[in-house]
C-alpha atoms as a PDB file:
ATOM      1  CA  UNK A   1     -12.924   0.611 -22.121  1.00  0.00           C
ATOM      2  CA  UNK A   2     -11.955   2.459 -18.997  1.00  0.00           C
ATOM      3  CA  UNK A   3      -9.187   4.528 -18.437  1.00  0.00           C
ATOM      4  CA  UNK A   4      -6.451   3.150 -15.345  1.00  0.00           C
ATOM      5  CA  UNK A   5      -7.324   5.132 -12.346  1.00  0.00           C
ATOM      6  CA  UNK A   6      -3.808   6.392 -11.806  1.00  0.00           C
ATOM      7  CA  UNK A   7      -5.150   8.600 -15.465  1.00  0.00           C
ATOM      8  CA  UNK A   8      -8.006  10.012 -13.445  1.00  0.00           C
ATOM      9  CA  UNK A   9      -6.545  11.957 -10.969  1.00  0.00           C
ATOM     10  CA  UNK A  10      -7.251  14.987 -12.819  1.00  0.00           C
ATOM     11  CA  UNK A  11     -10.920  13.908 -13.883  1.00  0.00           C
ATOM     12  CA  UNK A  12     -12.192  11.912 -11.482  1.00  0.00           C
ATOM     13  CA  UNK A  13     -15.493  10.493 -12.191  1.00  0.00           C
ATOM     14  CA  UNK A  14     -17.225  12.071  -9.048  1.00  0.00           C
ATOM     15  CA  UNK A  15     -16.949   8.858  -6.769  1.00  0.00           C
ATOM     16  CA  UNK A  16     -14.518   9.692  -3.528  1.00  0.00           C
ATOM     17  CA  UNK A  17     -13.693   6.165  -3.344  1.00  0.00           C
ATOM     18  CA  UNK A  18     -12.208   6.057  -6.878  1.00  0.00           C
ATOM     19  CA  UNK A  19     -10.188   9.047  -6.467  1.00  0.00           C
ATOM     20  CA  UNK A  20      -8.759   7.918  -3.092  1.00  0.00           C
ATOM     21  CA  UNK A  21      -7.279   4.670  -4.583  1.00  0.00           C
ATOM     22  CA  UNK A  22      -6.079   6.510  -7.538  1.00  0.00           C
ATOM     23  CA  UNK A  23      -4.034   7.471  -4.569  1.00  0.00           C
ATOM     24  CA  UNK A  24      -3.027   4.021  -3.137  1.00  0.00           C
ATOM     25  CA  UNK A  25      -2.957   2.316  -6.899  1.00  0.00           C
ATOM     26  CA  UNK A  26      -0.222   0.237  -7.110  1.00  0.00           C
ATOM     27  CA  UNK A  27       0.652  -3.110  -5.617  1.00  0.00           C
ATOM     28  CA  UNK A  28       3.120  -1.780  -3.054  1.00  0.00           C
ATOM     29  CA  UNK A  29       1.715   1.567  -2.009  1.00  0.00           C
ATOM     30  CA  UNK A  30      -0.301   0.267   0.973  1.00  0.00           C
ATOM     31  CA  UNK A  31       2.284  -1.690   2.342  1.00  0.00           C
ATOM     32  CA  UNK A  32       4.606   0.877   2.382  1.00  0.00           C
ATOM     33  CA  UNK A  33       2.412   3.236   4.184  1.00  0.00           C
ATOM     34  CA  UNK A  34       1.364   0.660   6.538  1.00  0.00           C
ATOM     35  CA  UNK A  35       5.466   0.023   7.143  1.00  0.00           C
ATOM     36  CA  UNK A  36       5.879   3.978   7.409  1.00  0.00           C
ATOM     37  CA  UNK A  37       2.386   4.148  10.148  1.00  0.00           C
ATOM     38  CA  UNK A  38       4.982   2.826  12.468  1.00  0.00           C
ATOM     39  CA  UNK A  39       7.221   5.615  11.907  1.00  0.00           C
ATOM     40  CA  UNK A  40       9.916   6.884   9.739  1.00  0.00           C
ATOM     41  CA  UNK A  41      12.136   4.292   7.932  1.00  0.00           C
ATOM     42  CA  UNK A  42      15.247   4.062   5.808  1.00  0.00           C
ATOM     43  CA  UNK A  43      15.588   3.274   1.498  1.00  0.00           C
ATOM     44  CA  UNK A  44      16.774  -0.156   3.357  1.00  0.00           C
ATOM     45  CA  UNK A  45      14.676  -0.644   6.195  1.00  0.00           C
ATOM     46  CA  UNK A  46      11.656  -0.675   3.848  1.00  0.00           C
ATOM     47  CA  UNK A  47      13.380  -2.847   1.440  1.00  0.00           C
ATOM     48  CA  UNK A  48      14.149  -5.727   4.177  1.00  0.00           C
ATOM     49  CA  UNK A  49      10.284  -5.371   5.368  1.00  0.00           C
ATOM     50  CA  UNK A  50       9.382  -5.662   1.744  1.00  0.00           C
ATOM     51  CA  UNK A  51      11.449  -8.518   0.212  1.00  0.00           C
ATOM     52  CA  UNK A  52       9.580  -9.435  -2.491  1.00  0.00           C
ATOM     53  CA  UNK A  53       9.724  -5.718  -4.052  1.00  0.00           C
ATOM     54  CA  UNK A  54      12.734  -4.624  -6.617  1.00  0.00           C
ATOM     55  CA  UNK A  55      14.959  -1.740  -5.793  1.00  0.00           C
ATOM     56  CA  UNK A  56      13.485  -0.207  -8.940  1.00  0.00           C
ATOM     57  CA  UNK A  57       9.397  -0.490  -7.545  1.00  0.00           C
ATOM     58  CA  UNK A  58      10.692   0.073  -4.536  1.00  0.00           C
ATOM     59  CA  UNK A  59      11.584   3.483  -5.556  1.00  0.00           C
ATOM     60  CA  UNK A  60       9.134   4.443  -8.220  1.00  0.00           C
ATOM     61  CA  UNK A  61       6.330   3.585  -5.801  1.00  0.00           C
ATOM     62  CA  UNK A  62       7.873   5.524  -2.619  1.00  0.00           C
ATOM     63  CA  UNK A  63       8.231   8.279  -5.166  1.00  0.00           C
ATOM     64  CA  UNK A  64       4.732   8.601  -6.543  1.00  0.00           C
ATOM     65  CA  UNK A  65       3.552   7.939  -2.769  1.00  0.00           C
ATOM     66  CA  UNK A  66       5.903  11.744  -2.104  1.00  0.00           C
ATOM     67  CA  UNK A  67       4.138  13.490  -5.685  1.00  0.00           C
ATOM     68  CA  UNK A  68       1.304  12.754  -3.975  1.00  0.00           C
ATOM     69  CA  UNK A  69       1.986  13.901  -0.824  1.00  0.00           C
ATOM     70  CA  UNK A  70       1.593  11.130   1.215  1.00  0.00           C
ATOM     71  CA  UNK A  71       4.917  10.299   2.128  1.00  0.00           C
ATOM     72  CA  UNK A  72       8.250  13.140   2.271  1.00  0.00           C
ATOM     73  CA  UNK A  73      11.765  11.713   1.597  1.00  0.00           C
ATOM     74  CA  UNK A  74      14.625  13.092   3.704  1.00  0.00           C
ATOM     75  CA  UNK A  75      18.320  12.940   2.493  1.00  0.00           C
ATOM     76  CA  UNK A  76      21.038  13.542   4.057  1.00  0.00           C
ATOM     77  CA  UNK A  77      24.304  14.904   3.195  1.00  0.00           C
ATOM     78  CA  UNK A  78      26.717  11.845   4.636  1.00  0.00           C
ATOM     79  CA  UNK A  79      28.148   9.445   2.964  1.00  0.00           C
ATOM     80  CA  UNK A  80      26.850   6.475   2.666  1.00  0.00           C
ATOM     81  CA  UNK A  81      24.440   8.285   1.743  1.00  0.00           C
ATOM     82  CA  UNK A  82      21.156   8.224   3.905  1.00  0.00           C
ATOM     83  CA  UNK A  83      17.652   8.316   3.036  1.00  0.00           C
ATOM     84  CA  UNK A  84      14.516   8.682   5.545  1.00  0.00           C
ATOM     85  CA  UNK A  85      10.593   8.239   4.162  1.00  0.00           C
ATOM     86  CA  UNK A  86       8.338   9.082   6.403  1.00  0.00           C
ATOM     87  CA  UNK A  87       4.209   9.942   6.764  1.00  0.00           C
ATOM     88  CA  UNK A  88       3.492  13.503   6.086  1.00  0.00           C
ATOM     89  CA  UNK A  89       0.321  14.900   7.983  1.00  0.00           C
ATOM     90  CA  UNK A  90      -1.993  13.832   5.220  1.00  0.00           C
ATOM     91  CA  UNK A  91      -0.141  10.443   4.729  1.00  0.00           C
ATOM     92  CA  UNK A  92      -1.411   9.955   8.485  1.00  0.00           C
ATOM     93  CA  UNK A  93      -4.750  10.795   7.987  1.00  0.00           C
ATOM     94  CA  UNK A  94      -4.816   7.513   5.858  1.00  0.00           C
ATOM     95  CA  UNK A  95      -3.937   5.368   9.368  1.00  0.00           C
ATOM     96  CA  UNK A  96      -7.518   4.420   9.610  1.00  0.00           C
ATOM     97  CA  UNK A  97      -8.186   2.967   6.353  1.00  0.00           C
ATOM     98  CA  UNK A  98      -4.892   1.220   6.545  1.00  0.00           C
ATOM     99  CA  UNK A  99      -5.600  -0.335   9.906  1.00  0.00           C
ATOM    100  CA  UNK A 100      -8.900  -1.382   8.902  1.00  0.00           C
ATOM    101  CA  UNK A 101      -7.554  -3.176   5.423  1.00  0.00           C
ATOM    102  CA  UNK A 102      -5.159  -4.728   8.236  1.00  0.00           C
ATOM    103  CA  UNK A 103      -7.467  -5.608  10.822  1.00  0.00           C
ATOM    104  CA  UNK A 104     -10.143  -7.047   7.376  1.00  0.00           C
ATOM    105  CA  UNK A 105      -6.719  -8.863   6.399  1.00  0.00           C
ATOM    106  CA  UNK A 106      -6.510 -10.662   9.381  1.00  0.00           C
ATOM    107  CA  UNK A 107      -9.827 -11.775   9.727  1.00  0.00           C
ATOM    108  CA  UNK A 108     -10.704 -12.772   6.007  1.00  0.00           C
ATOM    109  CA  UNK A 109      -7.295 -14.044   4.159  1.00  0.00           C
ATOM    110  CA  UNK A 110      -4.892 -16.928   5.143  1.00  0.00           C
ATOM    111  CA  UNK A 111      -1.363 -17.329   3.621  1.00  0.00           C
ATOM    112  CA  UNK A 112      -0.863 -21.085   3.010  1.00  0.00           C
ATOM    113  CA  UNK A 113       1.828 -22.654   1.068  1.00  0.00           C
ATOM    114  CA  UNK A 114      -0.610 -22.863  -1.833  1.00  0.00           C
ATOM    115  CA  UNK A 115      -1.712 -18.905  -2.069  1.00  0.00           C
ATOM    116  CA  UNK A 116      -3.930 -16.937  -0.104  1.00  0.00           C
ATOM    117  CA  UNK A 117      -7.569 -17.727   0.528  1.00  0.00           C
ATOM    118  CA  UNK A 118     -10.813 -15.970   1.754  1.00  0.00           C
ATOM    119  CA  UNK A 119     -12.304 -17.215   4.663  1.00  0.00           C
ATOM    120  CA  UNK A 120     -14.898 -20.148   4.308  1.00  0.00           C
ATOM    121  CA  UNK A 121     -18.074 -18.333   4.777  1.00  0.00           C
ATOM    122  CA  UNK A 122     -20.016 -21.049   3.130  1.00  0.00           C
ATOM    123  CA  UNK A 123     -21.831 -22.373   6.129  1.00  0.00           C
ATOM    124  CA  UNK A 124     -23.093 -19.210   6.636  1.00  0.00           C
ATOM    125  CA  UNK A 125     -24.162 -18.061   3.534  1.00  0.00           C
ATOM    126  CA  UNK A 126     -23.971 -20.828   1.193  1.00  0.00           C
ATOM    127  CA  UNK A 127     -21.065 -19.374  -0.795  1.00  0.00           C
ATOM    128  CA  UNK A 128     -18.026 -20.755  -1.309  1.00  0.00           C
ATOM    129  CA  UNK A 129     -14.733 -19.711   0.097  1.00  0.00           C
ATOM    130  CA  UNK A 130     -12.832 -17.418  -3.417  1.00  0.00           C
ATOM    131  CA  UNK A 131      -9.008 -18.530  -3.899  1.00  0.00           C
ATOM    132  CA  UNK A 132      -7.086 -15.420  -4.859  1.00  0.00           C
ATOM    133  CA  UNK A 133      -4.075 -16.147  -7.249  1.00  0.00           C
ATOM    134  CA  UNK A 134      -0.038 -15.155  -5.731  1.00  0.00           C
END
């Protein structure tokens, strides 16, 4: 059995791809950071982009993402008190590989009422189309 990759960051098994989404693991991680691409964003900004996500992910994922160094989490002495996430220089360096899971998103998955679905590439190559469970 293999260990979670998110237990690998300190032993990684010598494959750069592995120990990059050790990085990203987690089912929020790269939508936040594609959220944050377009600049910083409040605790509440990201939560009304992300609907979907609990307060509690929410936080434990935006916190990992600043362990990691991705992301850096400003907060201001006001009150309310205010909270700004934002890219750090290597969370930016990750703008390519999140604009081409976007740009692959858009061409290969549809949304429909019924889940999401790969795009029919059966006449093509005599597959068919996979339906990925929501």
């Amino acid at each position: 059995m293999s260990l979670p990759r998110a237990k690998l960051t300190s032993n990684f098994p010598g494959c750069p791809v592995e120990a990059t989404l050790s990085f990203l693991d987690g089912k929020w991680k790269g939508v936040i950071l594609f959220h944050l691409m377009s600049g910083t964003l409040r605790f509440n900004e990201l939560r009304r982009k992300l609907p979907s996500v609990t307060q509690r992910m929410l936080t434990k994922q935006l916190r990992e993402l600043e362990e990691s160094g991705l992301v850096s989490r400003t907060v201001f002495p006001v009150v309310p008190p205010r909270v700004d996430y934002a890219l750090t220089p290597l969370g930016l360096t990750l703008r390519p590989v999140i604009k081409a899971l976007a740009t692959w998103g858009e061409e290969n998955v549809f949304c429909l009422p019924e889940g999401r679905h790969l795009r029919d590439v059966s006449v093509a190559s005599g597959v068919p189309a996979a339906t990925v469970e929501t």
